[in-house]
C-alpha atoms as a PDB file:
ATOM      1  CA  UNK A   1     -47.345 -24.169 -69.044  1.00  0.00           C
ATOM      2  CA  UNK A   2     -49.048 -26.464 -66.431  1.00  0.00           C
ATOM      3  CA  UNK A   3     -52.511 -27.284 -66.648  1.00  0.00           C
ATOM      4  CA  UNK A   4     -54.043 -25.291 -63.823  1.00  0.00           C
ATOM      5  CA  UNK A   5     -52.559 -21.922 -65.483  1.00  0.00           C
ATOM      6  CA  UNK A   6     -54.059 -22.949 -69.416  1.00  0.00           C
ATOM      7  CA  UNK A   7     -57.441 -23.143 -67.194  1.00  0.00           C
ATOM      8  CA  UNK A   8     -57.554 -20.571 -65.017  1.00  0.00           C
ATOM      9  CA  UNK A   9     -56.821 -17.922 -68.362  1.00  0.00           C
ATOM     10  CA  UNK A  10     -59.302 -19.707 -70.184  1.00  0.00           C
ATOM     11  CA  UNK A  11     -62.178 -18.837 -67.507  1.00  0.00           C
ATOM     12  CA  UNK A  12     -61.759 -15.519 -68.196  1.00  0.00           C
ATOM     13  CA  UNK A  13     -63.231 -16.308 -71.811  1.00  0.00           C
ATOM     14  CA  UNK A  14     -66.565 -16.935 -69.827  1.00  0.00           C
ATOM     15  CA  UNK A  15     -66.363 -14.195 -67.654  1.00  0.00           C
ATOM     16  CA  UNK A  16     -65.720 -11.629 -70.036  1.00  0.00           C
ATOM     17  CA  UNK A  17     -68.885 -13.177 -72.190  1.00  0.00           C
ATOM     18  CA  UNK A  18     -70.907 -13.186 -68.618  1.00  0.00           C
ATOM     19  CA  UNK A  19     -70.216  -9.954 -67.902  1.00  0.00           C
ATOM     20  CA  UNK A  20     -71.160  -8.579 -71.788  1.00  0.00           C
ATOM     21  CA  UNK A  21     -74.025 -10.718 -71.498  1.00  0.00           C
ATOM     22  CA  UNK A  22     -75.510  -8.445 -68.475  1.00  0.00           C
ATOM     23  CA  UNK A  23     -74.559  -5.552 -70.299  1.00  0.00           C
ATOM     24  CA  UNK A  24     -76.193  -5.799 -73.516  1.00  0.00           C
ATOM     25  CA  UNK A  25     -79.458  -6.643 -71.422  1.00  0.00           C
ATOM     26  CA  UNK A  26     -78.971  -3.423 -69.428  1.00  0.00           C
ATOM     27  CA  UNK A  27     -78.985  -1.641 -72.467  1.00  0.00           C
ATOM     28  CA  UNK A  28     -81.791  -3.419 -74.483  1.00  0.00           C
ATOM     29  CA  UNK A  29     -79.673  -5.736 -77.064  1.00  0.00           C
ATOM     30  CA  UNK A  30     -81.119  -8.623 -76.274  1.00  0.00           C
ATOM     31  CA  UNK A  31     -80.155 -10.230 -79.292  1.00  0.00           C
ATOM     32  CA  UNK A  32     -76.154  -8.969 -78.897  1.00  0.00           C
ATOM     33  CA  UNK A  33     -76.682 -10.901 -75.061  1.00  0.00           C
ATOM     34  CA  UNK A  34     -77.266 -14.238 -77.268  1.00  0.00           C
ATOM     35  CA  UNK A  35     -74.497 -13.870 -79.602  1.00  0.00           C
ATOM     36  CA  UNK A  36     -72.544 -12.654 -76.622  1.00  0.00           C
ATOM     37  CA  UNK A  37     -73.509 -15.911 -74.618  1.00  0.00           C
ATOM     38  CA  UNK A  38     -73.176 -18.554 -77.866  1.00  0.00           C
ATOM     39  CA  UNK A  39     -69.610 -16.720 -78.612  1.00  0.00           C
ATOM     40  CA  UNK A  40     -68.686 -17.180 -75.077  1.00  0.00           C
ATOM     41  CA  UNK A  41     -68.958 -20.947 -74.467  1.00  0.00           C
ATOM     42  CA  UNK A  42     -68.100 -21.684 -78.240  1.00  0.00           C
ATOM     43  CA  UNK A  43     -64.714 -19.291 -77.779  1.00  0.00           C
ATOM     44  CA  UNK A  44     -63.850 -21.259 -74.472  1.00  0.00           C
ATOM     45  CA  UNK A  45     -64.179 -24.761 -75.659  1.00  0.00           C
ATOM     46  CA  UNK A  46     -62.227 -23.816 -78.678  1.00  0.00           C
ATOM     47  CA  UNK A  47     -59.613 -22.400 -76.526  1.00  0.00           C
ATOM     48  CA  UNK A  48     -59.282 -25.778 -74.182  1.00  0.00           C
ATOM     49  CA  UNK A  49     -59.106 -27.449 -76.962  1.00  0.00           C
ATOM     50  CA  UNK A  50     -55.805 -25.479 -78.892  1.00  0.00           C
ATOM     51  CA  UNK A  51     -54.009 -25.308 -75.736  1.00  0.00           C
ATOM     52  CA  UNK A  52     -55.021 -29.130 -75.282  1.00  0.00           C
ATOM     53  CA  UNK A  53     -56.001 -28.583 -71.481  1.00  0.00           C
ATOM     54  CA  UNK A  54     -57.740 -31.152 -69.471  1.00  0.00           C
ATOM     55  CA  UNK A  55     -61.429 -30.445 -69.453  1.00  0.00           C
ATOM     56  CA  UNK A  56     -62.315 -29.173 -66.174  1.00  0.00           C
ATOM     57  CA  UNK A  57     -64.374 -30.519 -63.648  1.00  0.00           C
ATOM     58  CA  UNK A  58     -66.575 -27.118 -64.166  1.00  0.00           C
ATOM     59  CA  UNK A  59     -67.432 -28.013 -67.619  1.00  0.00           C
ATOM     60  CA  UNK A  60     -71.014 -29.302 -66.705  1.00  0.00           C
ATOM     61  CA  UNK A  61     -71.998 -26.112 -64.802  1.00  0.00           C
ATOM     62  CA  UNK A  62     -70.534 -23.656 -66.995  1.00  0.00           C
ATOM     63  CA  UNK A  63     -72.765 -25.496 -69.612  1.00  0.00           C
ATOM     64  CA  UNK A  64     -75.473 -25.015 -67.546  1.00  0.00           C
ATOM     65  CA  UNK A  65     -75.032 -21.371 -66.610  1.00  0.00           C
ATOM     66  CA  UNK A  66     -74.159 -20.476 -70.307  1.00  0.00           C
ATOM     67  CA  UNK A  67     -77.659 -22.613 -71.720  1.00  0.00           C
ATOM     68  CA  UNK A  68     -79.699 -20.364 -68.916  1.00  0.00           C
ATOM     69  CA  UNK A  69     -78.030 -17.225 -70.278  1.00  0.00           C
ATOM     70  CA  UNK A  70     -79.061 -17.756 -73.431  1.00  0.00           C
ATOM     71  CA  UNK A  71     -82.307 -18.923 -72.484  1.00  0.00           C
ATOM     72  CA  UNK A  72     -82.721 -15.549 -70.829  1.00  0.00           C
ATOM     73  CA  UNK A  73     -81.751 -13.940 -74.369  1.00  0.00           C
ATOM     74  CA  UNK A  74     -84.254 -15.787 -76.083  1.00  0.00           C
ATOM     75  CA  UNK A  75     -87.016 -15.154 -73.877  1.00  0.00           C
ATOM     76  CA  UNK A  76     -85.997 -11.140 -73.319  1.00  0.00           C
ATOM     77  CA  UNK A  77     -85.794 -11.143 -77.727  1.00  0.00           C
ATOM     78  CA  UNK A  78     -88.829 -13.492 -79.223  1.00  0.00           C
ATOM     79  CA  UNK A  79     -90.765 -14.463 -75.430  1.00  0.00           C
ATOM     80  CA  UNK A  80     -92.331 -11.330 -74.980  1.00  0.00           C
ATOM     81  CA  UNK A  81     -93.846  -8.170 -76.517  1.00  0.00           C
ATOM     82  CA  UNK A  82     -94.848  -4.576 -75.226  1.00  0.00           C
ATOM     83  CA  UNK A  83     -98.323  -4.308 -75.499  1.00  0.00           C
ATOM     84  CA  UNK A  84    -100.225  -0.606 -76.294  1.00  0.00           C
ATOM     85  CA  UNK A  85    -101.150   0.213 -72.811  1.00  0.00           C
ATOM     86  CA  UNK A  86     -97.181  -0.027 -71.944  1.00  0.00           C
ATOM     87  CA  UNK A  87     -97.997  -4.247 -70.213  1.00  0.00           C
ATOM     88  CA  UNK A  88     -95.955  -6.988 -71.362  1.00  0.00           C
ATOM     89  CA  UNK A  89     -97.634 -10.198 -73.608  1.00  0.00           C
ATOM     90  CA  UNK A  90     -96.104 -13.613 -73.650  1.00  0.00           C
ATOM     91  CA  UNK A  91     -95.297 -14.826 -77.094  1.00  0.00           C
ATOM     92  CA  UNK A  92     -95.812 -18.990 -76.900  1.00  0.00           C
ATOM     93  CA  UNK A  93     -93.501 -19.796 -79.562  1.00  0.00           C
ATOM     94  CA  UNK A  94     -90.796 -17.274 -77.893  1.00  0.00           C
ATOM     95  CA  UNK A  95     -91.151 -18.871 -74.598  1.00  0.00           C
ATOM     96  CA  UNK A  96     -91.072 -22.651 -75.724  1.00  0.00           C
ATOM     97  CA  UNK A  97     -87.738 -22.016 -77.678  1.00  0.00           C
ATOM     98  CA  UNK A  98     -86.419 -20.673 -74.720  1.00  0.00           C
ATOM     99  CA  UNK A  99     -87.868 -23.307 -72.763  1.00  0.00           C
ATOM    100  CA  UNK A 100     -86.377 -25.794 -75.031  1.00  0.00           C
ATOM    101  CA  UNK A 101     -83.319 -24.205 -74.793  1.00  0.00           C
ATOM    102  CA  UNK A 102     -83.152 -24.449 -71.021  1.00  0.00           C
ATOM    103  CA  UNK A 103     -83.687 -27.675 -70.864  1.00  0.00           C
ATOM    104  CA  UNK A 104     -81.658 -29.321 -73.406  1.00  0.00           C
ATOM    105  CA  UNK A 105     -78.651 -27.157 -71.944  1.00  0.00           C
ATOM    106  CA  UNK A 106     -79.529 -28.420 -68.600  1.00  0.00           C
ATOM    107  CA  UNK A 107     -79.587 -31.949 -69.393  1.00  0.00           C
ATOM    108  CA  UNK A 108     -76.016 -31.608 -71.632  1.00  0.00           C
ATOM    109  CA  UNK A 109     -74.532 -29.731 -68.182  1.00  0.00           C
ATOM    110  CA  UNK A 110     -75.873 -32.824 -65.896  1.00  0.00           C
ATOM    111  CA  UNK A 111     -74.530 -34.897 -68.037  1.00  0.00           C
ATOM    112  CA  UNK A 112     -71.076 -33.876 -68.350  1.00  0.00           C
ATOM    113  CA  UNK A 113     -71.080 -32.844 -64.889  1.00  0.00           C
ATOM    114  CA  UNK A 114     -68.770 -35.095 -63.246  1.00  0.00           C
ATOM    115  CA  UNK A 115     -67.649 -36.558 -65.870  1.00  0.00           C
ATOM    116  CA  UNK A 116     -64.101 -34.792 -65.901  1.00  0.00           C
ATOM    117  CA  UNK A 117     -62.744 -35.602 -62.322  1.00  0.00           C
ATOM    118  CA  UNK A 118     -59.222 -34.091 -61.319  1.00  0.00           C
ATOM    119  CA  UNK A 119     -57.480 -37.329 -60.588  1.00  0.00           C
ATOM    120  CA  UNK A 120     -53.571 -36.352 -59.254  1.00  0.00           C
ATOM    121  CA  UNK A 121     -50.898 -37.813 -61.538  1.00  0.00           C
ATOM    122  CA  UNK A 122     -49.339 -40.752 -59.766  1.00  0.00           C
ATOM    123  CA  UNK A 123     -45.792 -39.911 -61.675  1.00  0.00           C
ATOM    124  CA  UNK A 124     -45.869 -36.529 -59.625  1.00  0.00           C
ATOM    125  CA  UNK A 125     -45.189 -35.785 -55.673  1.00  0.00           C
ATOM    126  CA  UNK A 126     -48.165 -33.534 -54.081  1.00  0.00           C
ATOM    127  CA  UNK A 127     -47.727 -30.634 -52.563  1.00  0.00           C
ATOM    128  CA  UNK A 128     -46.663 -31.311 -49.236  1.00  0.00           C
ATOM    129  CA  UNK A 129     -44.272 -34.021 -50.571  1.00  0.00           C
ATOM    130  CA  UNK A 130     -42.613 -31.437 -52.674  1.00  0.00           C
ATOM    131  CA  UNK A 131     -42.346 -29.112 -49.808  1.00  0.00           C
ATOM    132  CA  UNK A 132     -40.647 -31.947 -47.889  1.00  0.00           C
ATOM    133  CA  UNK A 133     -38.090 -32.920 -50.361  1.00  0.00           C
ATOM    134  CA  UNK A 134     -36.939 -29.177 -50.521  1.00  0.00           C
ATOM    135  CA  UNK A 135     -36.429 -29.612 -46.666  1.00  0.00           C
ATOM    136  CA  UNK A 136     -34.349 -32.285 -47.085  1.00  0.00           C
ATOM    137  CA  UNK A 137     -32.313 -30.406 -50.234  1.00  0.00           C
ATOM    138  CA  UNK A 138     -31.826 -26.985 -47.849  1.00  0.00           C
ATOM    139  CA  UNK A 139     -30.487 -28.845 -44.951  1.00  0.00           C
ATOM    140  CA  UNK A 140     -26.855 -28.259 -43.977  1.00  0.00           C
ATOM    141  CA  UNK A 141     -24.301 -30.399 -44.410  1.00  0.00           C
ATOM    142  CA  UNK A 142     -23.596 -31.817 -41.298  1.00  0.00           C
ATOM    143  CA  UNK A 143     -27.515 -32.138 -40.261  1.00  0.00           C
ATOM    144  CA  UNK A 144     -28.728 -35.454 -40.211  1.00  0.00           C
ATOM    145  CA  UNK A 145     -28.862 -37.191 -43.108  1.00  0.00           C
ATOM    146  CA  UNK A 146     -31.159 -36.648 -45.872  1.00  0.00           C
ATOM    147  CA  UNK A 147     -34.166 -39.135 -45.912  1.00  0.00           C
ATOM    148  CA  UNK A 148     -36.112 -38.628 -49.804  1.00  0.00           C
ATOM    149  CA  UNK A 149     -38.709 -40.868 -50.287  1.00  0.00           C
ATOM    150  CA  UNK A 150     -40.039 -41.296 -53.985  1.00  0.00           C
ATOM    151  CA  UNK A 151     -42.533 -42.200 -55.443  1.00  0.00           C
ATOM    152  CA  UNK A 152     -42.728 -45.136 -58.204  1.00  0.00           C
ATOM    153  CA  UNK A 153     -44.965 -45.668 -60.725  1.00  0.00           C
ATOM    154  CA  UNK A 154     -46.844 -48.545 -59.950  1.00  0.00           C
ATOM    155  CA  UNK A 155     -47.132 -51.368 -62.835  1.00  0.00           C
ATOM    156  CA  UNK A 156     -50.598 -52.544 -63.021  1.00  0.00           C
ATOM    157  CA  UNK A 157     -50.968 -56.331 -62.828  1.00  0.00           C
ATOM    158  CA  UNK A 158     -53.143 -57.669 -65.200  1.00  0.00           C
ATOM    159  CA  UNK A 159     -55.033 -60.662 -63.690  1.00  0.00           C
ATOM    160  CA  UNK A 160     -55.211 -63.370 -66.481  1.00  0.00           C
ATOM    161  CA  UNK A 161     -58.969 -64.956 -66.552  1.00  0.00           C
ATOM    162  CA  UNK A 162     -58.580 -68.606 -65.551  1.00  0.00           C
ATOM    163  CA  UNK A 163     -59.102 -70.767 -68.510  1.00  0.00           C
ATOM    164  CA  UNK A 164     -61.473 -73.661 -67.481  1.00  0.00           C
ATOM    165  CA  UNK A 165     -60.689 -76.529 -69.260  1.00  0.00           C
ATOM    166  CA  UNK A 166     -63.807 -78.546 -69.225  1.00  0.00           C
ATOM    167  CA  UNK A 167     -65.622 -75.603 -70.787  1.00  0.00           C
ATOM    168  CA  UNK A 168     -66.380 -76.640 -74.258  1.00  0.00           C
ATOM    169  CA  UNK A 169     -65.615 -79.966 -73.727  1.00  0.00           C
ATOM    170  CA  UNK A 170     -68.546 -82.241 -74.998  1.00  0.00           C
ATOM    171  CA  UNK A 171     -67.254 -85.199 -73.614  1.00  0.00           C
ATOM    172  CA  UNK A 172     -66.424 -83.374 -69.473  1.00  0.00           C
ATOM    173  CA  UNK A 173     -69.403 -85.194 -68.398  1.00  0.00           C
ATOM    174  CA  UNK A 174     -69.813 -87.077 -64.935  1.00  0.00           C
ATOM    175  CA  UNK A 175     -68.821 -90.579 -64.991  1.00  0.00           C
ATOM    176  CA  UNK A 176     -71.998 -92.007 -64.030  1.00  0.00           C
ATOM    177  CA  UNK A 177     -73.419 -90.282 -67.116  1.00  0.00           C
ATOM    178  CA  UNK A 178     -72.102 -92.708 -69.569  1.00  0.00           C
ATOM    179  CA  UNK A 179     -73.973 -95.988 -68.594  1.00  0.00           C
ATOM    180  CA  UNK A 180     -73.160 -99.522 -69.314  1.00  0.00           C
ATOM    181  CA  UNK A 181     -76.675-100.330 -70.246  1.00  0.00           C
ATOM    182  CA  UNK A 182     -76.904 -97.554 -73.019  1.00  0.00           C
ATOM    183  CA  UNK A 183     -74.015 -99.378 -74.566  1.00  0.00           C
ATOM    184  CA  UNK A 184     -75.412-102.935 -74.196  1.00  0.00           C
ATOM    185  CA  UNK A 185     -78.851-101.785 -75.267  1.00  0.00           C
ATOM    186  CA  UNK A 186     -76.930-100.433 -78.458  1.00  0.00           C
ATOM    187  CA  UNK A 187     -74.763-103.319 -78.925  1.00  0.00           C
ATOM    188  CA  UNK A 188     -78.067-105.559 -78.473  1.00  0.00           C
ATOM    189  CA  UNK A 189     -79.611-103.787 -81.535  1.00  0.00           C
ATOM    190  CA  UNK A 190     -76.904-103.627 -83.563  1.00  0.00           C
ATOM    191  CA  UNK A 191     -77.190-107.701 -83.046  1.00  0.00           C
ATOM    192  CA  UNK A 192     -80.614-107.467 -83.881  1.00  0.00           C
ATOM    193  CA  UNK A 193     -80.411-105.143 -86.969  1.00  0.00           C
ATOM    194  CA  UNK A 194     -77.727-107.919 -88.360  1.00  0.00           C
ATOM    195  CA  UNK A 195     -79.537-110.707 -87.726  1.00  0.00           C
ATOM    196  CA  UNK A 196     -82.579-109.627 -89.543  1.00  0.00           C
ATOM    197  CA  UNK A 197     -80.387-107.953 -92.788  1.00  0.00           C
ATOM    198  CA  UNK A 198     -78.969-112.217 -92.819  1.00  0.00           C
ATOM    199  CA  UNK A 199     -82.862-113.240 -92.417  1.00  0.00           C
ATOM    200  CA  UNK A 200     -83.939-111.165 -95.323  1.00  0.00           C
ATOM    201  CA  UNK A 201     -80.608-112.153 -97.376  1.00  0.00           C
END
């Protein structure tokens, strides 16, 4: 089973828990709508992952749209509160989880949004290649001759770093560095150091 048909059953996981996710709000469970929602993305990811399909390059928005759903849930359950004269009252801690929710579900989606580029095998002729080898395979016999062009895989050349030589090297210094009067004035103390050990002796 090819990789486009794993993914296109698995969306309807998320459609299916969209689609519940209206209805229990339409009829007032707002607490089924967040199971609903949690159940939906959860069952999907599990699902990519038994089937071992390529993450899709939808993953970040569906993370996205899933986080506001449940948002929504959250804020229709614990946000707010019919008051006596039939009004509405905004509970704080209600609307800050749901606010919280939002946005760490936002920043998850923008972050794995992109992330999971299609990127076409190179082993593998596109479409309109395949279409033109079968071309060239249904031709007659006596038509001109068959022309197939295939692909190869390309080996990737690994450019070895050039080793510089003088690198560590303590001693790759210019030649003017090395004086001849460092080594005199050296040698001229060493004279000096003798001289005065014989004195002393």
């Amino acid at each position: 089973m090819s990789n486009n048909i794993k993914s296109g059953i698995g969306y309807l996981i998320p459609a299916s828990a969209v689609v519940g996710f209206f209805i229990a709000i339409l009829l007032g469970a707002n607490i089924l709508s967040i199971i609903i929602a949690v159940f939906g993305i959860l069952g999907w990811v599990v699902y990519m992952l038994v089937v071992e399909s390529k993450p899709p390059p939808l993953l970040g928005n569906l993370i996205i749209l899933f986080g506001v759903l449940i948002s929504v849930g959250v804020f229709m359950t614990y946000g707010q509160k019919a008051n006596i004269h039939g009004g509405m009252v905004f509970q704080t801690d209600g609307l800050l989880i749901a606010l919280a929710v939002l946005f760490f579900s936002v920043l998850t989606g923008i972050l794995f949004r992109g992330q999971f580029s299609v990127s076409p095998d190179p082993q593998t002729l596109s479409s309109e290649e395949q279409d033109l080898v079968r071309r060239a395979l249904n031709q007659p016999e006596g038509a001109d001759p068959k022309v197939i062009v295939v692909k190869q895989a390309q080996e990737e050349l690994e450019e070895a770093e050039e080793e510089n030589p003088y690198a560590y090297n303590p001693y790759a210094y210019a030649s003017d560095y090395y004086d001849d009067e460092d080594y005199e004035d050296e040698d001229e103390d060493d004279d000096e150091e003798d001289w005065n050990d014989e004195d002393e002796e």
